[in-house]
Protein backbone atom coordinates (compact mmCIF):
# COMPACT_ATOMS: atom_id res chain seq x y z
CA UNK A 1 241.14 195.10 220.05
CA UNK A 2 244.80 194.56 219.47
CA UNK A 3 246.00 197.63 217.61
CA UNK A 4 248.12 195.01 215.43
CA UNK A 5 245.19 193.08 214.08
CA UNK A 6 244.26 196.63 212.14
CA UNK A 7 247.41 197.03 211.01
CA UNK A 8 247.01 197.71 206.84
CA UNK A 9 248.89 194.40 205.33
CA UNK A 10 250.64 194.91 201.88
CA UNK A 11 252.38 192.57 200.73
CA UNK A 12 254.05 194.20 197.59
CA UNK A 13 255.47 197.85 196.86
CA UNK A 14 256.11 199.23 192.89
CA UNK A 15 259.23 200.58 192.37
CA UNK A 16 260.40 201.94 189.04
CA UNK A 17 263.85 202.89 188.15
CA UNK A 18 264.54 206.07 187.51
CA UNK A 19 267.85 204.98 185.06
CA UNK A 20 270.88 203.42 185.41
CA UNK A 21 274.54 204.70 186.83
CA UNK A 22 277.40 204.31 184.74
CA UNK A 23 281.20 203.60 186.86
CA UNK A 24 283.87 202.73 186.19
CA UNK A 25 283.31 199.55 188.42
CA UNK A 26 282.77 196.61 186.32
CA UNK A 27 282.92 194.35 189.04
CA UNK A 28 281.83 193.97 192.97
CA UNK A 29 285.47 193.69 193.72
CA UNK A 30 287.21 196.96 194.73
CA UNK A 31 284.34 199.23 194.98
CA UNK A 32 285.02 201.18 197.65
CA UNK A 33 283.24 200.04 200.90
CA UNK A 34 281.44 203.75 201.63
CA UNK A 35 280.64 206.46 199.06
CA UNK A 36 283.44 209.30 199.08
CA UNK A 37 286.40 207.56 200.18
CA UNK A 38 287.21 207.69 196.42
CA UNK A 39 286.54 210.91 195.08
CA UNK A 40 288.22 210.55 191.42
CA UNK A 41 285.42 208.00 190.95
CA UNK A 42 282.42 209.36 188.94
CA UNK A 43 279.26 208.76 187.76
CA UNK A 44 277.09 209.33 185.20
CA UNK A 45 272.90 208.70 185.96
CA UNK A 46 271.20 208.21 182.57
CA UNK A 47 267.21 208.52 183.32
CA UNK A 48 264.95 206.27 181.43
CA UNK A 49 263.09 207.77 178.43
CA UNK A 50 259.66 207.67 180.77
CA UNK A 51 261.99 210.48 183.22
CA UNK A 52 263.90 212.52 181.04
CA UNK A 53 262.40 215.37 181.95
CA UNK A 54 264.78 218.02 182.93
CA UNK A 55 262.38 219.63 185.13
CA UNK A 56 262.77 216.86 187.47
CA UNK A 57 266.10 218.13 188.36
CA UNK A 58 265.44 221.80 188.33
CA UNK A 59 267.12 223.64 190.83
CA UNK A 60 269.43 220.36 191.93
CA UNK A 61 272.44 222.59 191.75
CA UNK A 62 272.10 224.29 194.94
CA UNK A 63 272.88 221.35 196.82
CA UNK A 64 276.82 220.44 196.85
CA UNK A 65 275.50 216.30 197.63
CA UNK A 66 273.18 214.20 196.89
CA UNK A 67 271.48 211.44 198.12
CA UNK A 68 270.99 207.82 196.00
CA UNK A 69 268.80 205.14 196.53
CA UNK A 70 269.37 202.07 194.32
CA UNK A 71 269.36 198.52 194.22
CA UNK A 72 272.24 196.03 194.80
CA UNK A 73 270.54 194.11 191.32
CA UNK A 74 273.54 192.06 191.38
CA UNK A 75 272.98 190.25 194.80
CA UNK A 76 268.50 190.88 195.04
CA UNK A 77 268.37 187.07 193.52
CA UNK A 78 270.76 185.44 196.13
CA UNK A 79 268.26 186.55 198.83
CA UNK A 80 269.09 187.81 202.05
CA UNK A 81 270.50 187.05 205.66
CA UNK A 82 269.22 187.91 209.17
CA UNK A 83 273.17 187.67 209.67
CA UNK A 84 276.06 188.83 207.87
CA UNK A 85 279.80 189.09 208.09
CA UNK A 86 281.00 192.53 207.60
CA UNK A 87 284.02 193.47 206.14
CA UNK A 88 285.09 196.09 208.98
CA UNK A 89 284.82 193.22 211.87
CA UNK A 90 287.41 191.15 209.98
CA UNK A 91 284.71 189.12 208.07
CA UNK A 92 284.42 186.30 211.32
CA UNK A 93 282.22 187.94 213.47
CA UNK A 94 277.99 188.09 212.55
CA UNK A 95 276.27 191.21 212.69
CA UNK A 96 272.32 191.41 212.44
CA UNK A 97 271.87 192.48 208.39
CA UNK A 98 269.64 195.92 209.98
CA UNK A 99 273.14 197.02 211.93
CA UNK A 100 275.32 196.70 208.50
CA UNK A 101 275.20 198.00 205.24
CA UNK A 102 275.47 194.70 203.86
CA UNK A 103 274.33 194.56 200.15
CA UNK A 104 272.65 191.13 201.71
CA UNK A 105 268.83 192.83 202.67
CA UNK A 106 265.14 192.03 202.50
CA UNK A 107 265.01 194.27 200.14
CA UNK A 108 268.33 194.64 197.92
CA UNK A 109 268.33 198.66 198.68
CA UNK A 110 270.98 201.06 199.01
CA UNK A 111 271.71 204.33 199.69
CA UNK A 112 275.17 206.40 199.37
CA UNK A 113 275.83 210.69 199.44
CA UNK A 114 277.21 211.87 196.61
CA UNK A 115 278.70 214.93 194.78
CA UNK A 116 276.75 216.82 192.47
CA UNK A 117 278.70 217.50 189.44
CA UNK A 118 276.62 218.71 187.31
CA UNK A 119 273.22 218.00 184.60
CA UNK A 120 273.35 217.53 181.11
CA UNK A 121 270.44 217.25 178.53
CA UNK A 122 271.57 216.54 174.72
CA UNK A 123 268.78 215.35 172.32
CA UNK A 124 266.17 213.85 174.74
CA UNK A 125 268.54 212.18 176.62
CA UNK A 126 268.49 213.32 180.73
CA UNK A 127 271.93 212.24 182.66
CA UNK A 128 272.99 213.37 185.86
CA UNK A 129 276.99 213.79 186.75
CA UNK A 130 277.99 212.98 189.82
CA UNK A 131 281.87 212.18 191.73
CA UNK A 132 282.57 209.94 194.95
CA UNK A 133 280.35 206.98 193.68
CA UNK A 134 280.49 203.35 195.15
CA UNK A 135 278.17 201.84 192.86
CA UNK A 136 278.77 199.04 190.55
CA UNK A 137 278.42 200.03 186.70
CA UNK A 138 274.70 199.73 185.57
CA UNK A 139 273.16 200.15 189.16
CA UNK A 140 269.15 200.89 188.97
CA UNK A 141 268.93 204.34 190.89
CA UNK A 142 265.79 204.40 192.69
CA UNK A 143 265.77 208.13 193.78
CA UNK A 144 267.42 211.15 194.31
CA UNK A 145 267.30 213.79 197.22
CA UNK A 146 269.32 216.84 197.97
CA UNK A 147 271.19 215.82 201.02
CA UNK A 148 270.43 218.61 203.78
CA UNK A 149 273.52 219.54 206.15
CA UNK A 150 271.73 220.70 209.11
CA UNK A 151 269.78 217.54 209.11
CA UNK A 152 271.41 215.01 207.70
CA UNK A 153 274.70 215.68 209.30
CA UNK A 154 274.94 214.82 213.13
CA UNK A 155 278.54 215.37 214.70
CA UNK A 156 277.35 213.57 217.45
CA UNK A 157 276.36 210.41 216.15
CA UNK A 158 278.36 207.39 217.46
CA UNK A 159 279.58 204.68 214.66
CA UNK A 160 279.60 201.53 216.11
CA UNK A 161 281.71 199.02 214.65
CA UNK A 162 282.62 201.21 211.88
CA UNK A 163 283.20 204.56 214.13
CA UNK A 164 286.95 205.42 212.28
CA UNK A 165 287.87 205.30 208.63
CA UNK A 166 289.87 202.75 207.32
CA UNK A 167 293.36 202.93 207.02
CA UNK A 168 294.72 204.06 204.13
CA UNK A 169 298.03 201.75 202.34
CA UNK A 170 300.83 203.41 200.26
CA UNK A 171 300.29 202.47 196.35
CA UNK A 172 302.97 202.31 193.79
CA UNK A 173 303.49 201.72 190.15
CA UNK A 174 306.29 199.53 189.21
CA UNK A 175 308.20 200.52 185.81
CA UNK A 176 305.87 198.83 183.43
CA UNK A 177 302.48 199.88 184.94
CA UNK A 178 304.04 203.41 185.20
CA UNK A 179 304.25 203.39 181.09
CA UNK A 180 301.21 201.86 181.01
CA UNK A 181 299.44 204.41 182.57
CA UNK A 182 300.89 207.36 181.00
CA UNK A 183 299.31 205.71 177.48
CA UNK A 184 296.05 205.10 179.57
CA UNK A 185 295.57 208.49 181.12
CA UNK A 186 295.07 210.09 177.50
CA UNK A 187 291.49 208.37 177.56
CA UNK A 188 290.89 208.30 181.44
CA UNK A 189 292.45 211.49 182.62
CA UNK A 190 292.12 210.80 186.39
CA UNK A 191 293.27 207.17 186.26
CA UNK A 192 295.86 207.57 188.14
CA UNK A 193 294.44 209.20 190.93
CA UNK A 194 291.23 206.57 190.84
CA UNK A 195 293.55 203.61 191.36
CA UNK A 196 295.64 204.91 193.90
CA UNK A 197 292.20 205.77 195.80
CA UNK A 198 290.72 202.58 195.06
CA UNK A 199 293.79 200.78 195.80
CA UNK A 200 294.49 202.40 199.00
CA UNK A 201 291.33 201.64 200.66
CA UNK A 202 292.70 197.71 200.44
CA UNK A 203 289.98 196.11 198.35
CA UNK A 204 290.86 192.80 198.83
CA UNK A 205 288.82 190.09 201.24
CA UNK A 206 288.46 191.27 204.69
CA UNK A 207 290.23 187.82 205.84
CA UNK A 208 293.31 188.33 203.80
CA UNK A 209 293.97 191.96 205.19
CA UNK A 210 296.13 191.04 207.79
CA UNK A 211 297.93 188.46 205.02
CA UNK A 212 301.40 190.25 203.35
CA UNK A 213 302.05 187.18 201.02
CA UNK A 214 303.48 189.01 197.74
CA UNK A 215 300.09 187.63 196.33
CA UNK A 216 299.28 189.49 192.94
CA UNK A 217 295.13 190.29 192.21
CA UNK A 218 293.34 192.00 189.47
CA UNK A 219 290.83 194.56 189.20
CA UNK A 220 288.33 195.68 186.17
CA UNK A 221 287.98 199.48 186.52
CA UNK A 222 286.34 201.26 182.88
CA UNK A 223 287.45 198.33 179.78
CA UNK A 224 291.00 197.74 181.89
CA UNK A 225 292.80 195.35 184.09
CA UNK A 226 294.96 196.79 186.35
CA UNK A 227 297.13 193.89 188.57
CA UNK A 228 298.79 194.20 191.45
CA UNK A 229 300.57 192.78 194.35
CA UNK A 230 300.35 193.21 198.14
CA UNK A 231 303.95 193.14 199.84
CA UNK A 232 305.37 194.73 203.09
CA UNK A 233 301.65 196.32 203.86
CA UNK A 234 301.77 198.12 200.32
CA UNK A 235 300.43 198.02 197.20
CA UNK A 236 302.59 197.85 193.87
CA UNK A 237 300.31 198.37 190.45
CA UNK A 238 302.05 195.55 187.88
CA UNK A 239 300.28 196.04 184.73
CA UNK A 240 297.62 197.91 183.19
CA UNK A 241 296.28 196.62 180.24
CA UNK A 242 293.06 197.00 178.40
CA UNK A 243 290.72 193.80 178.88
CA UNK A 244 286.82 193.50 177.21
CA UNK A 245 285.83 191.05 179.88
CA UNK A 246 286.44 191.79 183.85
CA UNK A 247 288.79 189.80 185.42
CA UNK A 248 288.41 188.63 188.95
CA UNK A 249 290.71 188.48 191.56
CA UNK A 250 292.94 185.62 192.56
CA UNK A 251 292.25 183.85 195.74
């Protein structure tokens, strides 16, 4: 008998969210490609009613990182590719969807290392602190699992297409943007630090990386739009103004 005809078939798996992460990414645009290349950016996991118990989390501090799964809920209803385009070869060259970490997949699922922060439990309500997110603001977390150095970590490994981090471009605030921010940091203490993290990375489309056009684009990070412009391989913050609804970027 063929060993696959006895195969167990099921078609469906049940999956309920443990709560939602709050970022200060409103939008898809700029999130960091990787978790931990921006390390002012944190999170807050707020567990649904059904798992606020703190038990679940007892003993959590011991581990310095932490594993997320999640969904990518904003792409699961565009479906999925066999091939995809990612951002590291340029955005012109396919990739099989199982050698990426496009957000593209069967099954919409994630998974990024984080840094524990810490755990907080006021009146009945169970959130989880965390710093070095990538995760777009209201992101169902799946689970959570200490993340294990001696296994999880191989030096060895090899990389692939994505073997060396990116490379990293200077970021400036012009005069306005600098007064901006210094009325902004009073609410968002580490604003500063987040944008010039964010904005270092180069967020903007993989096929306009090599571009240095003076072109200005926009960014939602917390209830703010910061703009800036791209000239001589640098970035130069413009403005920083506070904004209800995200704005996207210019093509």
């Amino acid at each position: 008998m063929n060993r696959d005809e006895t195969l167990p078939v099921q078609d469906h798996i049940n999956l309920r969210p443990l709560g939602v992460i709050r970022t200060p990414y409103q939008q898809k645009f700029a999130i960091p490609r990787q978790p931990n290349l921006v390390d002012a950016a944190s999170g807050e996991i707020v567990f649904h009613t059904e798992f606020s118990d703190p038990n679940m989390l007892r003993g959590i501090e011991q581990f310095s990182h932490l594993w997320l799964l999640f969904q990518f809920h904003q792409t699961v209803e565009k479906g999925w590719s066999p091939m995809v385009r990612p951002p590291r070869l340029g955005g012109n060259k396919k990739q099989g969807v199982l050698a990426t970490r496009s957000t593209f997949r069967p099954n919409a699922i994630g998974m990024s290392v984080v840094q524990y922060d810490r755990v907080e439990h006021k009146n009945g309500r169970l959130s989880l602190h965390v710093k070095g997110v990538d995760l777009l603001d209201g992101t169902p977390i799946i689970d959570i699992k200490p993340y294990v150095p001696w296994a999880d970590s191989i030096p060895e490994a090899i990389g692939g297409f994505s073997a060396e981090r990116p490379t990293l471009m200077p970021v400036y605030f012009e005069n306005q943007s600098a007064k901006q921010l210094a009325h902004w940091q009073a609410n968002y203490p580490m604003l500063s630090v987040l944008i010039e993290q964010v904005l270092a990375q180069d967020p903007r489309p993989a096929y306009k990386a090599e571009q240095d056009s003076d072109e200005e684009y926009g960014m939602s990070l917390f209830d703010l739009n910061i703009r800036w412009r791209v000239s001589a391989k640098a970035n130069y913050v413009v403005s920083i103004t506070h904004n209800h609804e995200p704005q996207a970027h210019k093509d």
